[in-house]
PDB file of N, CA and C in Angstrom:
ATOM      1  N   UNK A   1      -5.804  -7.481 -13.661  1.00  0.00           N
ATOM      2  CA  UNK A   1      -4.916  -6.533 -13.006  1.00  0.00           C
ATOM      3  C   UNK A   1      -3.768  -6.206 -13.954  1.00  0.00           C
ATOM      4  N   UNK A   2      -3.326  -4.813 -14.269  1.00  0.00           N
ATOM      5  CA  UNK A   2      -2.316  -4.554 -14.958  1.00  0.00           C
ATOM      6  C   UNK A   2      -1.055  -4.992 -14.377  1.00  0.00           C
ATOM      7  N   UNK A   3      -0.179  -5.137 -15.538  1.00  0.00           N
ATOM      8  CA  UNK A   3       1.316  -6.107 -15.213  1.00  0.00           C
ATOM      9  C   UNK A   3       2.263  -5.229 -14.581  1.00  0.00           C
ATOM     10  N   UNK A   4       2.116  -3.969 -14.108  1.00  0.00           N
ATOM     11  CA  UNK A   4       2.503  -2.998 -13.825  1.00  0.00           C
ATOM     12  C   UNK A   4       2.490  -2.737 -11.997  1.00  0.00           C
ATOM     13  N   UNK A   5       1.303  -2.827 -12.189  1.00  0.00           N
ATOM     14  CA  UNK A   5       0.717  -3.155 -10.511  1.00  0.00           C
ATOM     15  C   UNK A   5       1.154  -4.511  -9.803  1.00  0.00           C
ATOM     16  N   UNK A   6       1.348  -5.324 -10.701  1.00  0.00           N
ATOM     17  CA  UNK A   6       1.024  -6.482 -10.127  1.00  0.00           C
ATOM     18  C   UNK A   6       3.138  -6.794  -9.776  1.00  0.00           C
ATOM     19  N   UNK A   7       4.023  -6.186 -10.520  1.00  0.00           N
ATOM     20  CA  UNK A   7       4.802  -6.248 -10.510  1.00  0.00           C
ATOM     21  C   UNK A   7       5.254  -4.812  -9.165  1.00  0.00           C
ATOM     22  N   UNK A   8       4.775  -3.783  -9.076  1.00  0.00           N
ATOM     23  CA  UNK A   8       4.699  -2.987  -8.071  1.00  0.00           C
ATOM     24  C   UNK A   8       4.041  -3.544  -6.549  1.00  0.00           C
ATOM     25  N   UNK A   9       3.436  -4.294  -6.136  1.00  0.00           N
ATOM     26  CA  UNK A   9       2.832  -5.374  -5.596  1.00  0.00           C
ATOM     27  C   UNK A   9       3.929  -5.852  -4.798  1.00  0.00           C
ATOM     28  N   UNK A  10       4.256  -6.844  -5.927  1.00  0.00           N
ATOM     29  CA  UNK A  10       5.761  -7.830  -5.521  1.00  0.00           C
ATOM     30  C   UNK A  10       6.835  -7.110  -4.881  1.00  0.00           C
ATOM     31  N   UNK A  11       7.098  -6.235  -5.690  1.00  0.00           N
ATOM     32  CA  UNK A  11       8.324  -5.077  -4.720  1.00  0.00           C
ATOM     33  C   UNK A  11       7.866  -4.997  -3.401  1.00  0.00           C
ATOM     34  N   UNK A  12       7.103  -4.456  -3.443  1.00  0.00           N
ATOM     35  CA  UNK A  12       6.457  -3.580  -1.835  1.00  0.00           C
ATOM     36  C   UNK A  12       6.521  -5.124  -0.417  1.00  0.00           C
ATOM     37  N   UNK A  13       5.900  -5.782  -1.189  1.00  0.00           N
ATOM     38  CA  UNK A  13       5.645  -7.242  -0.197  1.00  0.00           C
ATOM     39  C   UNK A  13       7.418  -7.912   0.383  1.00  0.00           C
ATOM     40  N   UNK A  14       8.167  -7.785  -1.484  1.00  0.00           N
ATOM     41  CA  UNK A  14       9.483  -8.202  -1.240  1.00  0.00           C
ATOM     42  C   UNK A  14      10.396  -7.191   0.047  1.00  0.00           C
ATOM     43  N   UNK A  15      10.226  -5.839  -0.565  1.00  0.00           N
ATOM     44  CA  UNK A  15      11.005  -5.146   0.573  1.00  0.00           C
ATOM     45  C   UNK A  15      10.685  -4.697   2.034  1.00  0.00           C
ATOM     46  N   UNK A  16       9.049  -5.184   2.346  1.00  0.00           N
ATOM     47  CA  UNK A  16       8.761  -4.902   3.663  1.00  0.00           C
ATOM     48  C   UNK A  16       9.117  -6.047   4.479  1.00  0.00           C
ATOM     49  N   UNK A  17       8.714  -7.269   3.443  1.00  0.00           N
ATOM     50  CA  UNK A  17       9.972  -8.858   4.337  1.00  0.00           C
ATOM     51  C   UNK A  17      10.799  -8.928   4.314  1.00  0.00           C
ATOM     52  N   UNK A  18      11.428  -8.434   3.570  1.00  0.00           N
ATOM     53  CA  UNK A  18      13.019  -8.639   3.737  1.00  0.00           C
ATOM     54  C   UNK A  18      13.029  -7.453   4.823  1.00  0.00           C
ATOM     55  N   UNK A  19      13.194  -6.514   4.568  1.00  0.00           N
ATOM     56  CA  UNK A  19      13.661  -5.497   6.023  1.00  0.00           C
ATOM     57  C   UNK A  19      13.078  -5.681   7.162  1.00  0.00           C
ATOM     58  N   UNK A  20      11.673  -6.332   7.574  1.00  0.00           N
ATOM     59  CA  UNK A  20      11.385  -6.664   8.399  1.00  0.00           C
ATOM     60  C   UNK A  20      12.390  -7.742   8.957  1.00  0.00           C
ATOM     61  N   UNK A  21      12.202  -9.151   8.254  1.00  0.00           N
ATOM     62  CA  UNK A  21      12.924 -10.110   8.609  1.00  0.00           C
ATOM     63  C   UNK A  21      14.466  -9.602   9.426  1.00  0.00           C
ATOM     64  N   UNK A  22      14.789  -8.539   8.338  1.00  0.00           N
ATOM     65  CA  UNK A  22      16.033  -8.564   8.886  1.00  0.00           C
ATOM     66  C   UNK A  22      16.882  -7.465   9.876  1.00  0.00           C
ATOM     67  N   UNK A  23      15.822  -6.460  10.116  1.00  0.00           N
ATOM     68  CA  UNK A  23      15.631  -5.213  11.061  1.00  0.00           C
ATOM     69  C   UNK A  23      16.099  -5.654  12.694  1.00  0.00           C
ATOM     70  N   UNK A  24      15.308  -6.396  13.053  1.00  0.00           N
ATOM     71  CA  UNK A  24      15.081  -6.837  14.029  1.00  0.00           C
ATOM     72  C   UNK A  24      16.372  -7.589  14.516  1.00  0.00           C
ATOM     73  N   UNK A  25      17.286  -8.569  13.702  1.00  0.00           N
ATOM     74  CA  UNK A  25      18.600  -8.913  14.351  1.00  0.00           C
ATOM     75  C   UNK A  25      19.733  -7.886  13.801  1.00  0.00           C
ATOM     76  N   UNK A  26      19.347  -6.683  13.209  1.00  0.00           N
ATOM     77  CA  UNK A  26      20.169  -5.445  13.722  1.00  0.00           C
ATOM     78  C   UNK A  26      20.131  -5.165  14.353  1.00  0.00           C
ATOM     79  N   UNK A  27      19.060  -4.628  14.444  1.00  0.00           N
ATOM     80  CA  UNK A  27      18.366  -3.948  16.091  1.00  0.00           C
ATOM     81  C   UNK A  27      18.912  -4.529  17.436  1.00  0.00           C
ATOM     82  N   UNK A  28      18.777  -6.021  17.561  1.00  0.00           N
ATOM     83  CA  UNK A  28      19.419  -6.806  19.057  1.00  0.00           C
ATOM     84  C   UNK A  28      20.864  -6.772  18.893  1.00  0.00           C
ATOM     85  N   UNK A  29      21.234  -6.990  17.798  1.00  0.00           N
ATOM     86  CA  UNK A  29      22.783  -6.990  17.596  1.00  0.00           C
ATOM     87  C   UNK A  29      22.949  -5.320  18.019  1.00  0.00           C
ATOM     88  N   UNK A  30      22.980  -4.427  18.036  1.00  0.00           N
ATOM     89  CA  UNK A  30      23.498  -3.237  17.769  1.00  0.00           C
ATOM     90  C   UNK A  30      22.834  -2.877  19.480  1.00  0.00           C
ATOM     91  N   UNK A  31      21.733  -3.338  20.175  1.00  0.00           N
ATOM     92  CA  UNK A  31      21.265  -2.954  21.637  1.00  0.00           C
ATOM     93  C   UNK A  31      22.744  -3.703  22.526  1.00  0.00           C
ATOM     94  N   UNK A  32      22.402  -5.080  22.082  1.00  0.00           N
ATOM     95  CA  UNK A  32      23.133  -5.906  22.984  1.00  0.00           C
ATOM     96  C   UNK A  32      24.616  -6.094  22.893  1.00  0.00           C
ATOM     97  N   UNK A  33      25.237  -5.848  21.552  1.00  0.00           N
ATOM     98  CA  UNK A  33      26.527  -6.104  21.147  1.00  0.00           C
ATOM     99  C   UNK A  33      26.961  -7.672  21.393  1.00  0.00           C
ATOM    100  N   UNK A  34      25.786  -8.332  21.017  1.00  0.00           N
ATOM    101  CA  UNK A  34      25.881  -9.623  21.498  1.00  0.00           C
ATOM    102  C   UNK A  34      26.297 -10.349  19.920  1.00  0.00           C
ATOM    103  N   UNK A  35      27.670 -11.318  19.277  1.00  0.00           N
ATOM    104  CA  UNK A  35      27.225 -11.557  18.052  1.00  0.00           C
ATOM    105  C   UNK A  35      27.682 -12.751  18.261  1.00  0.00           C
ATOM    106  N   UNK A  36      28.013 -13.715  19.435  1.00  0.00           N
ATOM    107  CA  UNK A  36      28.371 -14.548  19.672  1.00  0.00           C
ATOM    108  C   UNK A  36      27.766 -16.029  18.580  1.00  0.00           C
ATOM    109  N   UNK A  37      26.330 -16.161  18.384  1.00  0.00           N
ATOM    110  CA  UNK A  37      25.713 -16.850  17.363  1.00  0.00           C
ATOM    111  C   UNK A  37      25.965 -16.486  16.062  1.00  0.00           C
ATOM    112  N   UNK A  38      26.458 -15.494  15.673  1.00  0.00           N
ATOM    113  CA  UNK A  38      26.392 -14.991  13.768  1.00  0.00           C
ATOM    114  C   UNK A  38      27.891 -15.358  13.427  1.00  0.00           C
ATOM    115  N   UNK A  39      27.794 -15.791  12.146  1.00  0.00           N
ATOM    116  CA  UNK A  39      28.648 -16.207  11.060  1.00  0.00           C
ATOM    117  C   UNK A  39      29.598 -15.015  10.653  1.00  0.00           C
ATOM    118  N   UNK A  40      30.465 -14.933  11.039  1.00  0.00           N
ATOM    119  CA  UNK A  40      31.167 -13.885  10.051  1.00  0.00           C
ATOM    120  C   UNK A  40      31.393 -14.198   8.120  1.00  0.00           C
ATOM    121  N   UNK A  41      31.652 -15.035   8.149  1.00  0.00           N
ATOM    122  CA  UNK A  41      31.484 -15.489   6.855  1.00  0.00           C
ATOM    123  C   UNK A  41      30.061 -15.476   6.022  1.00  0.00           C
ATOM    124  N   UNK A  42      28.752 -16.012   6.915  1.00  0.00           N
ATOM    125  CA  UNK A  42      27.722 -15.580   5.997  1.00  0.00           C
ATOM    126  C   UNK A  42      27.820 -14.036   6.381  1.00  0.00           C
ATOM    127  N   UNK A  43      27.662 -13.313   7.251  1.00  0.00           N
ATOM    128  CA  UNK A  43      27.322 -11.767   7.136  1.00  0.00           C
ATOM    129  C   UNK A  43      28.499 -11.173   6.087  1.00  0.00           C
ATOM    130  N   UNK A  44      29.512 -11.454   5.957  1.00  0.00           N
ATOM    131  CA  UNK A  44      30.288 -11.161   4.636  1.00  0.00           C
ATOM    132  C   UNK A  44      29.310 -11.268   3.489  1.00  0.00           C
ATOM    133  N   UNK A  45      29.100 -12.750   3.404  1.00  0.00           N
ATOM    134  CA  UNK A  45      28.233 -13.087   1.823  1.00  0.00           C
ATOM    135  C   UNK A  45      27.235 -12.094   1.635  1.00  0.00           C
ATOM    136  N   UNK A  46      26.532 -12.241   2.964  1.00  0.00           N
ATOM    137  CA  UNK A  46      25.047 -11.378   2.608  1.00  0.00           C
ATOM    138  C   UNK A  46      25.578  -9.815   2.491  1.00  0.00           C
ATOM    139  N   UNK A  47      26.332  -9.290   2.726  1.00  0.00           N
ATOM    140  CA  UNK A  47      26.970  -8.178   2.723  1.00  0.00           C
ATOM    141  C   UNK A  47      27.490  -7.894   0.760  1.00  0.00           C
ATOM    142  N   UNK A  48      28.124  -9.016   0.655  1.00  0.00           N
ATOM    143  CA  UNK A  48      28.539  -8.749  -0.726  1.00  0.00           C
ATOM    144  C   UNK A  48      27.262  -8.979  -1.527  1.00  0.00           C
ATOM    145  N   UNK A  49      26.625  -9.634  -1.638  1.00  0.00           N
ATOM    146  CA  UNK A  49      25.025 -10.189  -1.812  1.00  0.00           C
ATOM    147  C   UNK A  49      24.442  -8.323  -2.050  1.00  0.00           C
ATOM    148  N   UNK A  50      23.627  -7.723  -0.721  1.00  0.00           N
ATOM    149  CA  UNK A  50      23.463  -6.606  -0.963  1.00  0.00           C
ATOM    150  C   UNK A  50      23.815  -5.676  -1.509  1.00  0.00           C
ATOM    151  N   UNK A  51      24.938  -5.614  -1.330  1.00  0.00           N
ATOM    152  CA  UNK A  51      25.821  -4.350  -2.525  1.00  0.00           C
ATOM    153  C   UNK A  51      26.216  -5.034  -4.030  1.00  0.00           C
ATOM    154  N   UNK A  52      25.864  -6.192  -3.865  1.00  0.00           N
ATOM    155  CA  UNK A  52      25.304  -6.195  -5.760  1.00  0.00           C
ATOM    156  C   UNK A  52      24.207  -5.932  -6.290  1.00  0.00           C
ATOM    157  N   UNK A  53      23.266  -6.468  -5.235  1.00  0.00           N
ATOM    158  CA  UNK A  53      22.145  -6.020  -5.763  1.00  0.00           C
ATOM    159  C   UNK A  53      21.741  -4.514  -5.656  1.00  0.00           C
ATOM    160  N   UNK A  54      22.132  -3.750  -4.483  1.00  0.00           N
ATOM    161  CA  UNK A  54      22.225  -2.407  -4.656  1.00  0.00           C
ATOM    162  C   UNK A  54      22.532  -1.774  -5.484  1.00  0.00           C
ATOM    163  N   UNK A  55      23.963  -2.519  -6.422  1.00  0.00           N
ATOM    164  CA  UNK A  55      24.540  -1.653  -7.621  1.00  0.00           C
ATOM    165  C   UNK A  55      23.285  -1.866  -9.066  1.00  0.00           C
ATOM    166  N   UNK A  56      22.982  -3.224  -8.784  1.00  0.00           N
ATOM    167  CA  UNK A  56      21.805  -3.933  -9.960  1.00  0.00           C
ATOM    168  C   UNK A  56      20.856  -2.896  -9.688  1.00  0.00           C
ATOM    169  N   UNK A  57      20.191  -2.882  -8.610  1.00  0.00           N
ATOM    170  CA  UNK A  57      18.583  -2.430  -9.148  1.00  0.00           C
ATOM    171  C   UNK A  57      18.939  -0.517  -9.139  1.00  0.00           C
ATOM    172  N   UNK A  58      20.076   0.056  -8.654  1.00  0.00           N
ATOM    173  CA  UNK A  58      20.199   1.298  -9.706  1.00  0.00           C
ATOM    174  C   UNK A  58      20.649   1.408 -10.851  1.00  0.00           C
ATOM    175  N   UNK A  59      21.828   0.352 -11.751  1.00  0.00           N
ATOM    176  CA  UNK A  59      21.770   0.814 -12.812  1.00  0.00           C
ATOM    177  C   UNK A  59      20.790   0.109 -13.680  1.00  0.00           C
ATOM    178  N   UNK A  60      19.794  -1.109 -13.109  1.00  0.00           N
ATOM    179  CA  UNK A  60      18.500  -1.416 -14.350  1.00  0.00           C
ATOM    180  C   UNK A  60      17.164  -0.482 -13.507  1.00  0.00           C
ATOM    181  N   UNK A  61      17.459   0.746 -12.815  1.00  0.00           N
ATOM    182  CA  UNK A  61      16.119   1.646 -12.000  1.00  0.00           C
ATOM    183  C   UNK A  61      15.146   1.048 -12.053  1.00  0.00           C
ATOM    184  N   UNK A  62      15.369  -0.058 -10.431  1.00  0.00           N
ATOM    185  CA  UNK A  62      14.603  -0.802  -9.728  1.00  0.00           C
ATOM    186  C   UNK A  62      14.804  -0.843  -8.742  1.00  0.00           C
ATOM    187  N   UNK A  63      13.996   0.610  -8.414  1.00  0.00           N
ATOM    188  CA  UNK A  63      13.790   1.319  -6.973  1.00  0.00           C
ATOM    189  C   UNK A  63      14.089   0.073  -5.890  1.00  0.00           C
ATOM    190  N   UNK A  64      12.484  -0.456  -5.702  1.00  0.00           N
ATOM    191  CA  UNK A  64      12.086  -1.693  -4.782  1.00  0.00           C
ATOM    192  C   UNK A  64      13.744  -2.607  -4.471  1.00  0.00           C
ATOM    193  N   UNK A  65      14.911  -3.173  -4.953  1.00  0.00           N
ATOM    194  CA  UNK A  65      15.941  -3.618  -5.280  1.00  0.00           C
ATOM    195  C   UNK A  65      16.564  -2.905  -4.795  1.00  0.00           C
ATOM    196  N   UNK A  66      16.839  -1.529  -4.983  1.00  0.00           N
ATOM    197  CA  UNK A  66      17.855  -0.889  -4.657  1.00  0.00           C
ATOM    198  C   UNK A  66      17.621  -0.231  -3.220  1.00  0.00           C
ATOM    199  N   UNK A  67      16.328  -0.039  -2.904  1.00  0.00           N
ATOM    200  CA  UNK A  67      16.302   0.129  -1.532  1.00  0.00           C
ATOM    201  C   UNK A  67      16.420  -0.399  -0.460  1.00  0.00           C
ATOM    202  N   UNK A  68      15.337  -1.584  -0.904  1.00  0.00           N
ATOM    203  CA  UNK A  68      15.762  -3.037   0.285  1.00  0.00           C
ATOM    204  C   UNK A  68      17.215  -3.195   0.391  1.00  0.00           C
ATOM    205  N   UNK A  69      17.868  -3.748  -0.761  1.00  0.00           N
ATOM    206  CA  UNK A  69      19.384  -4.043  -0.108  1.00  0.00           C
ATOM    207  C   UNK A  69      20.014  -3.017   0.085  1.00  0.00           C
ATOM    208  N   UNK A  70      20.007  -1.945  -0.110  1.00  0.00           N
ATOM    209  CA  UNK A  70      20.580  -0.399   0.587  1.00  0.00           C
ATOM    210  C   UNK A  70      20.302  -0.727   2.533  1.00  0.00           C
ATOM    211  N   UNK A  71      18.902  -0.972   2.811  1.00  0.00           N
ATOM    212  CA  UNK A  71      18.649  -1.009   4.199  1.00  0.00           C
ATOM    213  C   UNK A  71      19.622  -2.244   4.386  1.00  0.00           C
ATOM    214  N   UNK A  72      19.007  -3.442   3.811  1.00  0.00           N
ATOM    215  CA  UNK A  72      19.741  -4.527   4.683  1.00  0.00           C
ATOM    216  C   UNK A  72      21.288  -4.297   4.376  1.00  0.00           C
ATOM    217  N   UNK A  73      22.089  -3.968   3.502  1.00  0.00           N
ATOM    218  CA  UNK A  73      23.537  -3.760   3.540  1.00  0.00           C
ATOM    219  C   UNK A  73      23.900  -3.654   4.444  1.00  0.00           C
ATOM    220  N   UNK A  74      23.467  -1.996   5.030  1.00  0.00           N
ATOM    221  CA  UNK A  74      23.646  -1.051   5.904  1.00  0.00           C
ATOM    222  C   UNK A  74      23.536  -1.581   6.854  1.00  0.00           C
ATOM    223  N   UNK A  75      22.416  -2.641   7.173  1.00  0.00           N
ATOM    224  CA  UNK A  75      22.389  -3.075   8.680  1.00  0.00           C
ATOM    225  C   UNK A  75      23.561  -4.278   8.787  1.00  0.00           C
ATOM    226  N   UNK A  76      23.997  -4.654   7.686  1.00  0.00           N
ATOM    227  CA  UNK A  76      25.110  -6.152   8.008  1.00  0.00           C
ATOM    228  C   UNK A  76      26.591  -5.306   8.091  1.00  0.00           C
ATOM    229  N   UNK A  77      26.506  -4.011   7.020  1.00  0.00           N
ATOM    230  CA  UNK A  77      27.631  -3.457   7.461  1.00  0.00           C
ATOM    231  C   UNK A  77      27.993  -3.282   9.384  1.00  0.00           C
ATOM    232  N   UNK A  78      26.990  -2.368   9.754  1.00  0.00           N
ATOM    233  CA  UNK A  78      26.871  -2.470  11.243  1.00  0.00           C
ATOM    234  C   UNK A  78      27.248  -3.777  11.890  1.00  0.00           C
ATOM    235  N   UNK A  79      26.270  -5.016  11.768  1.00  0.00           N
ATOM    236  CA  UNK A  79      26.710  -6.264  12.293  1.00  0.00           C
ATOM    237  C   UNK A  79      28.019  -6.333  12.321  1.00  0.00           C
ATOM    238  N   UNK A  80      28.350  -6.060  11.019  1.00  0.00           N
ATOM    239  CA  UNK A  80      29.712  -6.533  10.778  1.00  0.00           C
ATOM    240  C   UNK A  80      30.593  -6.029  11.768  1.00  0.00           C
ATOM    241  N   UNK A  81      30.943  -4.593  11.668  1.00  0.00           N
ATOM    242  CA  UNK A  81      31.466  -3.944  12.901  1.00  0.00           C
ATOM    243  C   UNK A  81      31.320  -4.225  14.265  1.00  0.00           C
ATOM    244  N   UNK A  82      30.246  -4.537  14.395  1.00  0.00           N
ATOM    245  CA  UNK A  82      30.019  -4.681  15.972  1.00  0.00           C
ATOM    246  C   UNK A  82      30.478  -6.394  16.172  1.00  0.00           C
ATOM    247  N   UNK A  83      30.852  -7.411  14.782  1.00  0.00           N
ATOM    248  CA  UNK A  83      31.406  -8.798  15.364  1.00  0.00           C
ATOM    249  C   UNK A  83      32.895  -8.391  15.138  1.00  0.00           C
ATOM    250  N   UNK A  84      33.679  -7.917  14.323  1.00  0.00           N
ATOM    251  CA  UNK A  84      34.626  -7.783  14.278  1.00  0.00           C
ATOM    252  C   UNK A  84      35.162  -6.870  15.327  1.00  0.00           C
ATOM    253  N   UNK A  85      34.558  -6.068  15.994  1.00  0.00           N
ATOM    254  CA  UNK A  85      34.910  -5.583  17.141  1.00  0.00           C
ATOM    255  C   UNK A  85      35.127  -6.295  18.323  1.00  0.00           C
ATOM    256  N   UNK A  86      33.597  -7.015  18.334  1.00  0.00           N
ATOM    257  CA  UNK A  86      33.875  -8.345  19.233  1.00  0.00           C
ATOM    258  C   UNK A  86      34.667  -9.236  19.357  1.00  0.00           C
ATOM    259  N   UNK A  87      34.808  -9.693  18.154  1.00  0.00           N
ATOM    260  CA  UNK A  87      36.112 -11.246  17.750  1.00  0.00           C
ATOM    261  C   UNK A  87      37.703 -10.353  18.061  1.00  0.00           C
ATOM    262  N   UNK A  88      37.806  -9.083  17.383  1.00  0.00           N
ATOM    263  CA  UNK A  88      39.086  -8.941  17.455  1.00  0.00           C
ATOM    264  C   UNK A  88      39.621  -7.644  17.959  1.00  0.00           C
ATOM    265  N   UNK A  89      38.716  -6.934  18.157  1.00  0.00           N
ATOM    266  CA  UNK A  89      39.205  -5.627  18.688  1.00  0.00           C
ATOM    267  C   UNK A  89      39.120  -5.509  20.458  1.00  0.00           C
ATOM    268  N   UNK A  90      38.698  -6.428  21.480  1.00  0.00           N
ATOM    269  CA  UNK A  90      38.618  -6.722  22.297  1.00  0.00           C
ATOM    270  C   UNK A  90      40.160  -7.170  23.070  1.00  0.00           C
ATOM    271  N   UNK A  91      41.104  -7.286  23.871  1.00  0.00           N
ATOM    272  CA  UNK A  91      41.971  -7.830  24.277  1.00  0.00           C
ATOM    273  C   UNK A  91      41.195  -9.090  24.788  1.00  0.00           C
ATOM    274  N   UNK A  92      41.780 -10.020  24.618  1.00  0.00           N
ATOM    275  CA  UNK A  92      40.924 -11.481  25.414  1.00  0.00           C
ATOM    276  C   UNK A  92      41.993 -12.181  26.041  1.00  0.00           C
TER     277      UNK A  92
END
C-alpha cells in the first residue's frame, strides 16, 4: 500500500473518532444546558489543545488536523459558554 494512502487512512479514521467521540457531549450539553459533571479547567485545556492544533495543521497543510480540531474547538468553545453561563451568569 502506498505511504500516501496509508497516511490518508489514518486522518480519516483519526477525525471521524475524534468528532464522533466528541459530538455527542456537545450535542447533550447544548440540548440540556446541563454542565454540572464537566471540568471547566479541562474544557479550557482541550480548548487551548484545539486551537493549537488548528493553527499546526494549517500552517504545516494538514487538512485531516486542521479540521478535526476546528470541529472539536468549536464544540468546547460552545461548552464553554453554556458552563460559564451556568457557573456564573445565573443569579444563585
Amino acid at each position: 500500500m502506498e505511504h500516501s494512502l496509508i497516511v490518508d487512512i489514518c486522518g480519516w479514521i483519526a477525525t471521524f473518532g475524534l468528532i464522533l467521540g466528541y459530538l455527542p457531549q456537545a450535542i447533550q450539553t447544548i440540548r440540556t444546558h446541563n454542565t454540572d459533571g464537566i471540568s471547566l479547567p479541562g474544557f479550557i485545556s482541550m480548548a487551548i489543545g484545539c486551537a493549537a492544533f488548528v493553527v499546526q495543521g494549517a500552517l504545516i497543510g494538514n487538512w485531516y488536523l486542521f479540521t478535526t480540531n476546528l470541529i472539536t474547538c468549536t464544540c468546547s468553545v460552545i461548552i464553554f459558554a453554556i458552563k460559564m453561563h451556568n457557573d456564573y451568569g445565573k443569579k444563585k
